[in-house]
N, C-alpha and C. Protein backbone atom coordinates (compact mmCIF):
# COMPACT_ATOMS: atom_id res chain seq x y z
N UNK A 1 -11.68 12.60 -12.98
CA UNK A 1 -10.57 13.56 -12.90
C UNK A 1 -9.86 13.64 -14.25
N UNK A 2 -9.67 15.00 -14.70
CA UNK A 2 -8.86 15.33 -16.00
C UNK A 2 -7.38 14.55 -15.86
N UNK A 3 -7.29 13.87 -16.89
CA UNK A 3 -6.03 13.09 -16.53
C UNK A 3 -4.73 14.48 -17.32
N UNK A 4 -3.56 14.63 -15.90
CA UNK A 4 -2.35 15.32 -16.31
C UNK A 4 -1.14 14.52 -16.64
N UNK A 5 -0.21 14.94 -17.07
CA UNK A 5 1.25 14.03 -17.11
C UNK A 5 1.62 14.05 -15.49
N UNK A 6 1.92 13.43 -15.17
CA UNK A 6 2.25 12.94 -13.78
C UNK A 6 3.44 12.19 -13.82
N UNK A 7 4.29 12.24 -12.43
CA UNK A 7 5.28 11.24 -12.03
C UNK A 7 5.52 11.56 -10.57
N UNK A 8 5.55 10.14 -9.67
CA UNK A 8 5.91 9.92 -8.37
C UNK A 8 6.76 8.69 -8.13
N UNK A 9 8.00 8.84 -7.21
CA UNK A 9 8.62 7.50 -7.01
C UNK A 9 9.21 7.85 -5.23
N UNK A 10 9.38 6.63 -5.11
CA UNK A 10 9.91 6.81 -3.85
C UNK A 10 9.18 5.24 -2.67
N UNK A 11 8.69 5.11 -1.72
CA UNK A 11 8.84 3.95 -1.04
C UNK A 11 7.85 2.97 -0.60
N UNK A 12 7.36 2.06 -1.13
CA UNK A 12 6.29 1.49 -1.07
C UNK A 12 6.29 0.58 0.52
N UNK A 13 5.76 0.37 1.27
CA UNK A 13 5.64 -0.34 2.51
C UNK A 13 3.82 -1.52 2.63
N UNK A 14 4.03 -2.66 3.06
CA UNK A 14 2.36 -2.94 3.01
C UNK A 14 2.52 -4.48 3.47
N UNK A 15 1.50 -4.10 4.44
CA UNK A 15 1.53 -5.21 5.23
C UNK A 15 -0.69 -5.98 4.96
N UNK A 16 -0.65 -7.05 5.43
CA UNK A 16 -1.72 -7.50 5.21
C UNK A 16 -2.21 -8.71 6.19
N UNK A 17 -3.71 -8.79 6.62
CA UNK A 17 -3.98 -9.84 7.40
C UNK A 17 -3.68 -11.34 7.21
N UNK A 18 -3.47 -10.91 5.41
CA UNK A 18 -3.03 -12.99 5.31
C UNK A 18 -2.00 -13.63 5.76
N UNK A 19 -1.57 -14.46 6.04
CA UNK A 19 -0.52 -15.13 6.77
C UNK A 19 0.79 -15.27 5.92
N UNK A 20 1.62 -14.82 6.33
CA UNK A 20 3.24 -15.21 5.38
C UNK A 20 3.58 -16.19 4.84
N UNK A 21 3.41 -16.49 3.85
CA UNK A 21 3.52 -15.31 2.54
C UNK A 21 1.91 -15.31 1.89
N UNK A 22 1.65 -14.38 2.03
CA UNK A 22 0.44 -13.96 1.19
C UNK A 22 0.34 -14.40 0.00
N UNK A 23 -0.64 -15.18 -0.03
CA UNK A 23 -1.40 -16.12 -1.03
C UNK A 23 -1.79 -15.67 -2.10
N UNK A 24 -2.40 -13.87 -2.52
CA UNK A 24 -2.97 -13.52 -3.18
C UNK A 24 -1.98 -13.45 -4.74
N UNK A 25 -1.21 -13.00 -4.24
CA UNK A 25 -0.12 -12.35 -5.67
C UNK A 25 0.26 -13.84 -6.58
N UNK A 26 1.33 -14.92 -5.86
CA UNK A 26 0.71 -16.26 -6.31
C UNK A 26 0.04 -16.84 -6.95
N UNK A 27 -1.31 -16.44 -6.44
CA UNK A 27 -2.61 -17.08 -6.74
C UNK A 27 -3.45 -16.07 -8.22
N UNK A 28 -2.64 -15.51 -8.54
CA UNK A 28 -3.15 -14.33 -9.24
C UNK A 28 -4.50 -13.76 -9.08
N UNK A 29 -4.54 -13.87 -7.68
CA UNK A 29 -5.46 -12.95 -6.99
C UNK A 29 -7.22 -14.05 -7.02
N UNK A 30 -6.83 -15.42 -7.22
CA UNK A 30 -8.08 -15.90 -7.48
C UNK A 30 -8.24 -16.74 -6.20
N UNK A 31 -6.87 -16.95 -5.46
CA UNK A 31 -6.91 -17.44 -4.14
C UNK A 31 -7.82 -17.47 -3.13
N UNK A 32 -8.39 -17.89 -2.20
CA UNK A 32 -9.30 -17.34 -1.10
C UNK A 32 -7.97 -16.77 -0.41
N UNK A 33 -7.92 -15.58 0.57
CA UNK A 33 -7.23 -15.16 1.58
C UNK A 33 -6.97 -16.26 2.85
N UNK A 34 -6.16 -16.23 3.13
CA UNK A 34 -5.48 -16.98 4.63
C UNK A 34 -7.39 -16.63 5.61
N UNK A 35 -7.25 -15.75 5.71
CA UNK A 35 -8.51 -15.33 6.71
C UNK A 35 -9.80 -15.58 6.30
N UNK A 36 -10.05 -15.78 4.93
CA UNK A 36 -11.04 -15.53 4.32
C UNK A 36 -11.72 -13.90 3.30
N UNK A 37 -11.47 -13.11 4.38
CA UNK A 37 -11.23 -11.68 3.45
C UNK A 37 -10.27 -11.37 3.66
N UNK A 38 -9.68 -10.32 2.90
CA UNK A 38 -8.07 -9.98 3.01
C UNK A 38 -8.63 -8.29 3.77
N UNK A 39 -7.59 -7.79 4.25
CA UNK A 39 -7.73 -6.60 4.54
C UNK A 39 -5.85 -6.03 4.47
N UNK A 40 -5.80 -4.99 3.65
CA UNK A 40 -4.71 -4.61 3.46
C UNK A 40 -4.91 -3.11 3.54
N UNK A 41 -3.26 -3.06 3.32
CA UNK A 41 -2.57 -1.62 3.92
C UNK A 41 -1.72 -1.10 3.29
N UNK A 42 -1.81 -0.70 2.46
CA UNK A 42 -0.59 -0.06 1.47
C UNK A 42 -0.38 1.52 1.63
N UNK A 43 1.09 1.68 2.31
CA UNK A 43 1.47 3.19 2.01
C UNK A 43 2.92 3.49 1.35
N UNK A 44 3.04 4.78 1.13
CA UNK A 44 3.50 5.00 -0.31
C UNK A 44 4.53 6.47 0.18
N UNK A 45 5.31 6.51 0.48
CA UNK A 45 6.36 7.72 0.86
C UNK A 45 6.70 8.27 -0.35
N UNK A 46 6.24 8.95 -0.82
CA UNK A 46 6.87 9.99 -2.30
C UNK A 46 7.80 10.42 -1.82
N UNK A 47 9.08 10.65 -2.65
CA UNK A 47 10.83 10.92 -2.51
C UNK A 47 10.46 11.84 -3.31
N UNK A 48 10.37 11.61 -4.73
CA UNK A 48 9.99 13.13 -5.54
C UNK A 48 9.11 12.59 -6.30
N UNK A 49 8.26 13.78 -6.69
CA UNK A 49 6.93 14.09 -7.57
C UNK A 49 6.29 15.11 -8.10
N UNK A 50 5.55 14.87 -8.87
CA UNK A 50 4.66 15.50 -9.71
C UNK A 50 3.57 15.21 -10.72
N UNK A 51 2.68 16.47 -10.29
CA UNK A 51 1.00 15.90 -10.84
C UNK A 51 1.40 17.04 -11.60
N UNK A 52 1.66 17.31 -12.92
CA UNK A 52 1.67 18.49 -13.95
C UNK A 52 2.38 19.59 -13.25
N UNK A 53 1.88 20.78 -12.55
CA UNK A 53 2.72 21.76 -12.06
C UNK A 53 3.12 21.64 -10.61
N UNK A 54 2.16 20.41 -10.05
CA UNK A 54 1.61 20.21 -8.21
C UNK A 54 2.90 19.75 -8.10
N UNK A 55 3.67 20.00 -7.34
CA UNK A 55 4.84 19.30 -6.67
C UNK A 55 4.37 18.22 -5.65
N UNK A 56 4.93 17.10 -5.21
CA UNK A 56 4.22 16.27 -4.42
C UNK A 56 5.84 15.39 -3.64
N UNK A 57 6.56 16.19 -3.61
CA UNK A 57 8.28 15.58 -2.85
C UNK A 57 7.79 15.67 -1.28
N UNK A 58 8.16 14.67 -0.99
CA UNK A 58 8.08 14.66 0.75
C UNK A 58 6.40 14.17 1.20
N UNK A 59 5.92 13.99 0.40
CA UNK A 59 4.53 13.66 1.19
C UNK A 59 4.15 12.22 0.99
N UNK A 60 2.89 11.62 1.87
CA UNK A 60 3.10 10.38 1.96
C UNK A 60 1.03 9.97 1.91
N UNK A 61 0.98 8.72 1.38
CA UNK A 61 -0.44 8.44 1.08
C UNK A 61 -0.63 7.20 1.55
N UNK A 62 -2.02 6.34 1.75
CA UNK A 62 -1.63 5.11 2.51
C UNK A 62 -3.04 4.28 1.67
N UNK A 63 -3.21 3.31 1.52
CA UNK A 63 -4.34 2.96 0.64
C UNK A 63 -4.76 1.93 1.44
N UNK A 64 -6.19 1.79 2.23
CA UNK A 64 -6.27 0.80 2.97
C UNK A 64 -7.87 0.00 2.44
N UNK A 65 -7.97 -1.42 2.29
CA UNK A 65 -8.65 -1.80 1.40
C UNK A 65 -9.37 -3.14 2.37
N UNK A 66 -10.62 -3.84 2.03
CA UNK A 66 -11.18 -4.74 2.27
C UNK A 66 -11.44 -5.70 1.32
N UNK A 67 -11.42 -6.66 0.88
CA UNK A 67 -12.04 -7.73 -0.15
C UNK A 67 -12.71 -8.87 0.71
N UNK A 68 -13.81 -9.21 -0.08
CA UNK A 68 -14.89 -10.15 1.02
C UNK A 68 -14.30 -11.47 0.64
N UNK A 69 -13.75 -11.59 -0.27
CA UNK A 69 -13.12 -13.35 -0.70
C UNK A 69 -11.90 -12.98 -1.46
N UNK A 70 -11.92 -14.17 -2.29
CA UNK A 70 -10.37 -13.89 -3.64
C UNK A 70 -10.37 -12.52 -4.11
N UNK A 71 -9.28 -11.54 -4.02
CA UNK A 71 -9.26 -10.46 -4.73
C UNK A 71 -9.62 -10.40 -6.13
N UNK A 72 -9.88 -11.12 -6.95
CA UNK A 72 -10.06 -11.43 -8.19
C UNK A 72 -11.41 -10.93 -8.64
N UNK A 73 -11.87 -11.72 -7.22
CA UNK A 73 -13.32 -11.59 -7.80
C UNK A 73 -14.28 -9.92 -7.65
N UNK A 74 -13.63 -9.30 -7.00
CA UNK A 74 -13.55 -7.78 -7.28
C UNK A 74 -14.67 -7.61 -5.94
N UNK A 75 -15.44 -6.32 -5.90
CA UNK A 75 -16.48 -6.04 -4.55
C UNK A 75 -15.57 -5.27 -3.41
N UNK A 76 -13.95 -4.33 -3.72
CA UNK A 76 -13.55 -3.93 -2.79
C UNK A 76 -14.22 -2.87 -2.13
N UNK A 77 -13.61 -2.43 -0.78
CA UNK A 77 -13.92 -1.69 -0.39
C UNK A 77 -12.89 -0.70 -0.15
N UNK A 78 -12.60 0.19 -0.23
CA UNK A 78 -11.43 1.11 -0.31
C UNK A 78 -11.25 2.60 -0.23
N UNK A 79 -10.35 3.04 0.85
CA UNK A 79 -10.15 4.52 1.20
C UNK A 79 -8.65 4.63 1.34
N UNK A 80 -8.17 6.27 1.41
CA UNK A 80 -7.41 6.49 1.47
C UNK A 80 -7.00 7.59 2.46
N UNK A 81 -5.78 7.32 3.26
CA UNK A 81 -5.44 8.40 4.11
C UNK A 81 -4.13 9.11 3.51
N UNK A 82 -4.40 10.59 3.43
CA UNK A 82 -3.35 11.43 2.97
C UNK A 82 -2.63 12.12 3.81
N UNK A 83 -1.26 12.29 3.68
CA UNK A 83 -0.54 13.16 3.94
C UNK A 83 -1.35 14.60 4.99
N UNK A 84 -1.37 15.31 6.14
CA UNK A 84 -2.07 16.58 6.34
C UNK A 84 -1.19 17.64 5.80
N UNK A 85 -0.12 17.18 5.43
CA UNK A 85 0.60 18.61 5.18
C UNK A 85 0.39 18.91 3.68
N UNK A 86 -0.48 17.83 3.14
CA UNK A 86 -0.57 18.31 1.86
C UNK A 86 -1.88 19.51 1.37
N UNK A 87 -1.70 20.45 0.61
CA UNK A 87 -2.59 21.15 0.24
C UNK A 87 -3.78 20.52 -0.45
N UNK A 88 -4.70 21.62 -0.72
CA UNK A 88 -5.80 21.14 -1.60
C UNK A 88 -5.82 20.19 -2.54
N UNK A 89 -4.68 20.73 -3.60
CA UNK A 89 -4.23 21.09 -4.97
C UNK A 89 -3.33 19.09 -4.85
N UNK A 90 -2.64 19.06 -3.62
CA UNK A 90 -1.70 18.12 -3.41
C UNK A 90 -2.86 16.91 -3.21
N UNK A 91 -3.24 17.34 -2.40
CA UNK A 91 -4.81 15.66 -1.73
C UNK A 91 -5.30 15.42 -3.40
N UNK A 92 -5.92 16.62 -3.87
CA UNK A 92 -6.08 16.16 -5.61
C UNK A 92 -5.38 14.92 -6.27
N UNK A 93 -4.45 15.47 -6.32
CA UNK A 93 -3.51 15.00 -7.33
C UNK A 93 -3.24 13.50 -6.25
N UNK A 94 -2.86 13.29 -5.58
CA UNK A 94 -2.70 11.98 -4.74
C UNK A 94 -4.12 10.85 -4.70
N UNK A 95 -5.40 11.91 -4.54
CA UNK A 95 -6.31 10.74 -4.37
C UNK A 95 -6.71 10.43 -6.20
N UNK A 96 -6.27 11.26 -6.89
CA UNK A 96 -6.42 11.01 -8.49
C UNK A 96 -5.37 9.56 -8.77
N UNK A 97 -4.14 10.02 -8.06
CA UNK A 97 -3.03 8.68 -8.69
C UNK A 97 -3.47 7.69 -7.97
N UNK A 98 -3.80 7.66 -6.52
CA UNK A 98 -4.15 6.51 -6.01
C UNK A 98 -5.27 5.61 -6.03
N UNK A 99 -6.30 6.58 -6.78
CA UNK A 99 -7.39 5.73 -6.69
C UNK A 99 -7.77 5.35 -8.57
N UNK A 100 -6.65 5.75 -9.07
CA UNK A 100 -6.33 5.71 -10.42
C UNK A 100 -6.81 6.30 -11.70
N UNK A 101 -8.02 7.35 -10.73
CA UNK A 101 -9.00 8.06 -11.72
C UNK A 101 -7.62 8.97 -12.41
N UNK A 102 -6.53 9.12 -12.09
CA UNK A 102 -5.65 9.63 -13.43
C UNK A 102 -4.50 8.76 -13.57
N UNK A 103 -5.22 7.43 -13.88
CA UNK A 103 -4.26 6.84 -14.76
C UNK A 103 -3.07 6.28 -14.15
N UNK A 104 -2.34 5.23 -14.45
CA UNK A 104 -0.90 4.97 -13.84
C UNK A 104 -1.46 3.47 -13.60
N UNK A 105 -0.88 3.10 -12.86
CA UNK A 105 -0.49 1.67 -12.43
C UNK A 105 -1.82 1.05 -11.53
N UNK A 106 -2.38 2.16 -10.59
CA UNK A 106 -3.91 1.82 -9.77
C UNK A 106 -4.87 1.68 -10.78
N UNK A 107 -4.79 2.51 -12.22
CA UNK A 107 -6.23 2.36 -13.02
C UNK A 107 -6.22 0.84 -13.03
N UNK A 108 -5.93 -0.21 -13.25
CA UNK A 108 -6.11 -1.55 -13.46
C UNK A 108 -6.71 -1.82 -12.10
N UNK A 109 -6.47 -1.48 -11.18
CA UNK A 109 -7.18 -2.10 -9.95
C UNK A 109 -8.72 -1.82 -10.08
N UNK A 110 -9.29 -0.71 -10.55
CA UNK A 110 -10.13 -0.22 -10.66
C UNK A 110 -11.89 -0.75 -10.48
N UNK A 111 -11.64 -1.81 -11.70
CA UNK A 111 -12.66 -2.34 -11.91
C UNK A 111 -13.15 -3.33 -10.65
N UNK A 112 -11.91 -3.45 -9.67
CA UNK A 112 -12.59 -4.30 -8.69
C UNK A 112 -12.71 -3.59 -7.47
N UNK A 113 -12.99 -2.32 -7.68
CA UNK A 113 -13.89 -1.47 -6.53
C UNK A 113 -14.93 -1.07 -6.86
N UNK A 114 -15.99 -1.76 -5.41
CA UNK A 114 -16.91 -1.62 -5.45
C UNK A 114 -17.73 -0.27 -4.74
N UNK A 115 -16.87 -0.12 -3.79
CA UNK A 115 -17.09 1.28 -2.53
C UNK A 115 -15.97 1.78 -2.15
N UNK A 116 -15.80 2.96 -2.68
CA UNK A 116 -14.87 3.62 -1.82
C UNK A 116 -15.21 4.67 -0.68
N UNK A 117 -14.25 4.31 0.14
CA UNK A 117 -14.74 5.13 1.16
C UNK A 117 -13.97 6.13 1.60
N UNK A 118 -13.90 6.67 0.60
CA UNK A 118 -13.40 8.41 1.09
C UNK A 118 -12.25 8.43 1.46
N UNK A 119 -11.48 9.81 2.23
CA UNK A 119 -10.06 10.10 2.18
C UNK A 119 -10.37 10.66 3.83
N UNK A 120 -9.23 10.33 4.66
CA UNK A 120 -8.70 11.36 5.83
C UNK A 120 -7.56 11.90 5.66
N UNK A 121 -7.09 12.49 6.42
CA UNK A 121 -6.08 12.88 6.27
C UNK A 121 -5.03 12.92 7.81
N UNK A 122 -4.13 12.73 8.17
CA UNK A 122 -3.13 12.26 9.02
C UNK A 122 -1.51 13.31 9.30
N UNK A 123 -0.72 13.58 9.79
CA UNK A 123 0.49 12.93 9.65
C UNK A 123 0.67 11.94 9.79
N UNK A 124 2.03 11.49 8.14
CA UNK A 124 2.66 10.05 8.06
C UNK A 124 3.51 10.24 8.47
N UNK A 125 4.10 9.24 9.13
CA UNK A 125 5.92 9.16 9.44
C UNK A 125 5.84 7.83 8.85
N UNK A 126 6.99 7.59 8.31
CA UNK A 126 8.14 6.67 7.70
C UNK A 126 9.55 6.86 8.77
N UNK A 127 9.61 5.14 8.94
CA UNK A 127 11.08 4.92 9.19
C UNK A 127 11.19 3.81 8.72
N UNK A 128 12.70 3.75 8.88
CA UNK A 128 13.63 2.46 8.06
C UNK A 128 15.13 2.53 8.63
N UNK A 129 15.32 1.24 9.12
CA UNK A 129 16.61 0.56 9.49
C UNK A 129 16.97 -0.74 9.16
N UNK A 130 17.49 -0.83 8.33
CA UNK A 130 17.87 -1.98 7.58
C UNK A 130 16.82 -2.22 6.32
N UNK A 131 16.61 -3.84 7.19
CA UNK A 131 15.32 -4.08 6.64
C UNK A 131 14.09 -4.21 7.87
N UNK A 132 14.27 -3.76 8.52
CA UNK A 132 13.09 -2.37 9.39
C UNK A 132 12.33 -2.07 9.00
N UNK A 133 10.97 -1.88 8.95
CA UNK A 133 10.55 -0.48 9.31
C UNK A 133 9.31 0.02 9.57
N UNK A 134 8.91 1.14 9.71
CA UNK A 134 7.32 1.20 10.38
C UNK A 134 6.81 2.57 9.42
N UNK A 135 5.74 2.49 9.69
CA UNK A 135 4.79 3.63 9.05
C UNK A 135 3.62 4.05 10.07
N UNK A 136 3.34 4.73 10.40
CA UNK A 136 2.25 5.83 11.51
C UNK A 136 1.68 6.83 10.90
N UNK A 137 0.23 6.94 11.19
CA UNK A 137 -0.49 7.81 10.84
C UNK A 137 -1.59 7.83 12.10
N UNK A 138 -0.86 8.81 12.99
CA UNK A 138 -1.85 8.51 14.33
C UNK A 138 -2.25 7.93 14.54
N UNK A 139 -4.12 7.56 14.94
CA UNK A 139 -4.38 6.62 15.98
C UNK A 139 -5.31 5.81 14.40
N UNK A 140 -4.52 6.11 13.31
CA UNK A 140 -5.68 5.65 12.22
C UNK A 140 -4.59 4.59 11.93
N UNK A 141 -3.61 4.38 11.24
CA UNK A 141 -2.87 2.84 11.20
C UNK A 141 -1.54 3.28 11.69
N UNK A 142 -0.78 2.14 11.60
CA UNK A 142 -0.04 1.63 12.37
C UNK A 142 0.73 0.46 11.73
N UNK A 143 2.03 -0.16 11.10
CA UNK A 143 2.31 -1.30 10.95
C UNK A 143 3.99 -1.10 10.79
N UNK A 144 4.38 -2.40 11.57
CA UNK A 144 5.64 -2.28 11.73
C UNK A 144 6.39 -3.84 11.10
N UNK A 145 7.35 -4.34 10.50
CA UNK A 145 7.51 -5.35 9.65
C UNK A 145 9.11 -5.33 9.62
N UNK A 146 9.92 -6.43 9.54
CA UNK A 146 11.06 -6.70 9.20
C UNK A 146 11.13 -7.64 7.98
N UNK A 147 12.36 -7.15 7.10
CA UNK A 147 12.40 -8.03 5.98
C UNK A 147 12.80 -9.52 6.40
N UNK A 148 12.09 -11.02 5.60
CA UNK A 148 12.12 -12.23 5.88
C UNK A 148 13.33 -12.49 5.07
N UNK A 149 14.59 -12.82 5.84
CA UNK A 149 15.46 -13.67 5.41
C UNK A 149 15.39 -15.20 5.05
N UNK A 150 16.21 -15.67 4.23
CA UNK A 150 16.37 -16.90 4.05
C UNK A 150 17.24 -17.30 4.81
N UNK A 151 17.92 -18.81 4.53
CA UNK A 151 18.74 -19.99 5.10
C UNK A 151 19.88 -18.73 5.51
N UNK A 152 20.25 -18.00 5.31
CA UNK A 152 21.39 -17.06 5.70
C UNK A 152 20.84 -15.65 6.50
N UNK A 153 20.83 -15.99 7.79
CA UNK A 153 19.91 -14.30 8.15
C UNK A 153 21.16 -13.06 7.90
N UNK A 154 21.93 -12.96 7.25
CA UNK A 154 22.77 -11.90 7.33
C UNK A 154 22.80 -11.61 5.53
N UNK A 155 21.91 -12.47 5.06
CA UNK A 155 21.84 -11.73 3.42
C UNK A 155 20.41 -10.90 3.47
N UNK A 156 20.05 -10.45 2.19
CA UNK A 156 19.17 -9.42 1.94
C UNK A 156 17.88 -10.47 2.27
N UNK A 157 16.88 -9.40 2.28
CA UNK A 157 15.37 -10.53 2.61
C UNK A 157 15.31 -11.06 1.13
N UNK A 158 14.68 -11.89 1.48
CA UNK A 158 13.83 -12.54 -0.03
C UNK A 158 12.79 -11.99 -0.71
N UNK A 159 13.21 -12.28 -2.32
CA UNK A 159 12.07 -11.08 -2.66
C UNK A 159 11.06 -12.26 -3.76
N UNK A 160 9.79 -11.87 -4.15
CA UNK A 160 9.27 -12.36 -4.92
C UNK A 160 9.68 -11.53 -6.70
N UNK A 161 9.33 -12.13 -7.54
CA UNK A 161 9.58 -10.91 -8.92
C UNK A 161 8.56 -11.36 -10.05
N UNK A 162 8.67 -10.55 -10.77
CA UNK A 162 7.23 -10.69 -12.02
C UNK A 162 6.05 -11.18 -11.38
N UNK A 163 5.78 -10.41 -10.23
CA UNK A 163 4.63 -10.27 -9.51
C UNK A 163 3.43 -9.56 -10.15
N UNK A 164 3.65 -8.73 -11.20
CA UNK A 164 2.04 -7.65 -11.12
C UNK A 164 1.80 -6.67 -10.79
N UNK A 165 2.47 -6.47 -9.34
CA UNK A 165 2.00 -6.20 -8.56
C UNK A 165 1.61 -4.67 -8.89
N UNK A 166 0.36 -3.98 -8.48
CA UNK A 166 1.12 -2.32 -9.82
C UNK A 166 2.17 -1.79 -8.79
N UNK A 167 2.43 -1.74 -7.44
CA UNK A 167 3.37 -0.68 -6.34
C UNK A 167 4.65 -1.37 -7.33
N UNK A 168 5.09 -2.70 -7.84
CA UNK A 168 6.33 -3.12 -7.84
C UNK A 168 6.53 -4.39 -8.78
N UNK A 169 7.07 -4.40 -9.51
CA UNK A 169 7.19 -5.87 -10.18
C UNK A 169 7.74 -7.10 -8.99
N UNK A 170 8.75 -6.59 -8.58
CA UNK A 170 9.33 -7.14 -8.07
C UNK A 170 9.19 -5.91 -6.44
N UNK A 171 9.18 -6.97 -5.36
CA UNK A 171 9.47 -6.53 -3.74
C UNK A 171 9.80 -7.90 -3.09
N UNK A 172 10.16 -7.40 -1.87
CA UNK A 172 11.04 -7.74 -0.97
C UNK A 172 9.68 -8.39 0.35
N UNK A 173 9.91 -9.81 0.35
CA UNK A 173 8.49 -10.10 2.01
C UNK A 173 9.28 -9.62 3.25
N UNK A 174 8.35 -9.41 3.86
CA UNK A 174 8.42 -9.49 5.17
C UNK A 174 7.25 -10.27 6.45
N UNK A 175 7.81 -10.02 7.46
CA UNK A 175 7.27 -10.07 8.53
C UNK A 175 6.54 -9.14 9.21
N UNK A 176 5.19 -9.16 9.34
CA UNK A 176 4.67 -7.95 10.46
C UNK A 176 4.58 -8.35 11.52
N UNK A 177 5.55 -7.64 12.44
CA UNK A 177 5.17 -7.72 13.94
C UNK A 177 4.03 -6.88 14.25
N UNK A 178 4.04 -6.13 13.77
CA UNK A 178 2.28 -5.10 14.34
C UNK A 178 1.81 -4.57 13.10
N UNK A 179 0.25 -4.61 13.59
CA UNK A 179 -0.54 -4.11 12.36
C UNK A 179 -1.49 -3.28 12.97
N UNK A 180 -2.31 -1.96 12.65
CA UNK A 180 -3.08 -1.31 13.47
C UNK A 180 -4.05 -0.40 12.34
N UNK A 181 -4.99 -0.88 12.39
CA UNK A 181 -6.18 -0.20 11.27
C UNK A 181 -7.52 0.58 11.79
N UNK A 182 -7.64 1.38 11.82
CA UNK A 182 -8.93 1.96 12.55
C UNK A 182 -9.22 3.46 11.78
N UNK A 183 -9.70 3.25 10.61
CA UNK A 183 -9.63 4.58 9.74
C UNK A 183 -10.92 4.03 8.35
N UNK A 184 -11.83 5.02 8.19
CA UNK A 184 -12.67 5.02 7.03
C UNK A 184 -13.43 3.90 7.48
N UNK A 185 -14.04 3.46 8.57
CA UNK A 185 -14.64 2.03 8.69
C UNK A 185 -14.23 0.54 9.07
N UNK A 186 -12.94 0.74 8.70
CA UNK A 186 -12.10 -0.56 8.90
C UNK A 186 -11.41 -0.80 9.90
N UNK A 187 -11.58 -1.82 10.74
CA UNK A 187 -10.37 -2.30 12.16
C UNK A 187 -10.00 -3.28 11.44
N UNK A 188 -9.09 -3.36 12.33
CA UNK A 188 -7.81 -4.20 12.51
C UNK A 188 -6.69 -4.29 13.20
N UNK A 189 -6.55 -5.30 14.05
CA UNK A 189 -5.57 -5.00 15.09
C UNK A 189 -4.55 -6.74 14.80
N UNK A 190 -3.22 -6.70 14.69
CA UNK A 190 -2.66 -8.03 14.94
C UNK A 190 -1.06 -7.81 15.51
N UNK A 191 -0.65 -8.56 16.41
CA UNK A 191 0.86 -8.70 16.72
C UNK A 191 1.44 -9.95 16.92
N UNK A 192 0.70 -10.74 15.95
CA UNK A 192 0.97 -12.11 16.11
C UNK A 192 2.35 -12.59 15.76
N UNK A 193 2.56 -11.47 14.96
CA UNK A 193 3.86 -12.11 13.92
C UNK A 193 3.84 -12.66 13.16
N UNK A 194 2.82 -13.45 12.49
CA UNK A 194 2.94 -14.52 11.60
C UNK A 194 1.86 -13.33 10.40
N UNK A 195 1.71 -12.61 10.71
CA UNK A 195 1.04 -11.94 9.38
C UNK A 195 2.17 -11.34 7.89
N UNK A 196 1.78 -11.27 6.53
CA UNK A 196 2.42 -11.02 5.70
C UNK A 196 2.59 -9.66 5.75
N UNK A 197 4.31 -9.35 5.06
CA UNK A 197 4.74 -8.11 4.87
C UNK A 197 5.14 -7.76 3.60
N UNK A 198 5.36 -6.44 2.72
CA UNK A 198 6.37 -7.04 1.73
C UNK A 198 6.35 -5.17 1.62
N UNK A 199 7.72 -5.19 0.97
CA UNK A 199 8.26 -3.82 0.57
C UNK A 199 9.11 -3.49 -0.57
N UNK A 200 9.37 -2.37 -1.45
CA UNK A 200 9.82 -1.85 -2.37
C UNK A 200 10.23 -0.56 -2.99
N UNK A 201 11.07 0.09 -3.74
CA UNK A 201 10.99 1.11 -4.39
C UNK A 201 9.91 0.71 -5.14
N UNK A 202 9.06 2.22 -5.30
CA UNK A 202 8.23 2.30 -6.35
C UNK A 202 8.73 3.68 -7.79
N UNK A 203 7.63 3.52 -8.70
CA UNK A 203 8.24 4.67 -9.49
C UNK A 203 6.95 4.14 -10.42
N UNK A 204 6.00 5.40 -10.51
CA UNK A 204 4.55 5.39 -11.42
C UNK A 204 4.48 6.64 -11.92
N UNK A 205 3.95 6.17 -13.38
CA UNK A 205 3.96 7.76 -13.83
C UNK A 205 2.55 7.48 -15.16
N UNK A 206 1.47 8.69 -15.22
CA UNK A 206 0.47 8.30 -15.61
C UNK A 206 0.52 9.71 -17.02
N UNK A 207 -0.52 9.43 -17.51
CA UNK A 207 -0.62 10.72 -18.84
C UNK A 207 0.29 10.65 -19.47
């Protein structure tokens, strides 16, 4: 993809099968996973945006991924579900930033995909109450998470910082009470509670 000047910011959400607190970021990704493979879920609420002339305010993308061991060691597997209300022109420009073929903060992930598996497309809903909140994309995912307080449950959750991470230097863990994956090949179902959460403003801008 022709790389454009681009900019998107707005709400990062992502929950994952490893156990709280997820080992990977820590481990600078050389960790084995809690499970053994990780399977994650990252979605992404754009507040405002833009791919060159494409407007991209209000729409929402979700990045859902497999790794067979330590993320480090690369061999992902990876698709993406978009927004349905987005146009042609809009799915473009979203599966370009997200899968980093234009540049930004995902090109570094890059080299450790091995298969991607294509794009659907959904309505997303986003909500948030407090430190709440859930993300839906019909019967394809599903994950709902509260922010993990410390020794004081009435202060802010705890956050990790100079993480890497590309969604966030710094975010906020949580707790997933539900997780629900069934999109591009991949299941996943958990309501154990004890699975990792973590959340953030984001703000990426590529070209």
């Amino acid at each position: 993809m022709a790389e454009s000047a681009w900019q998107v910011q707005g709400q990062y959400y992502e929950t994952c099968n490893c156990d709280f607190v997820c080992p990977c970021v820590p481990g600078q990704m050389m960790v084995k996973p809690t499970k053994g493979t990780c399977i994650f879920v990252m979605a992404y609420q754009i507040e405002r945006g833009r791919f060159a002339d494409v407007a991209l305010d209000g729409l929402g993308f979700i990045v859902v991924g497999v790794t067979p061991e330590a993320m480090g060691k690369g061999n992902w597997s990876v698709g993406l579900v978009v927004d349905e209300r987005a146009t042609t022109e809009q799915r473009d420009a979203i599966t370009g930033i997200a899968s980093g073929s234009a540049g930004g903060p995902m090109a570094a992930l890059s080299g450790l995909v091995g298969t991607f598996l294509g794009v659907e497309t959904s309505p997303i809903e986003f909500k948030r109450s407090g430190v709440s909140w859930s993300v839906n994309a019909s019967n394809l995912v599903r994950m709902e998470a509260e922010g993990a307080t410390g020794l004081n449950p009435a202060a802010e959750p705890m956050q990790l910082t100079n993480t890497g991470h590309p969604a966030a230097n710094t975010f906020s863990l949580a707790r997933a009470s539900n997780s629900h994956l069934a999109a591009l090949g991949v299941s996943w179902d958990d309501a154990s509670g004890r699975n990792n959460g973590q959340y953030a403003p984001f703000t990426w801008q590529g070209a």
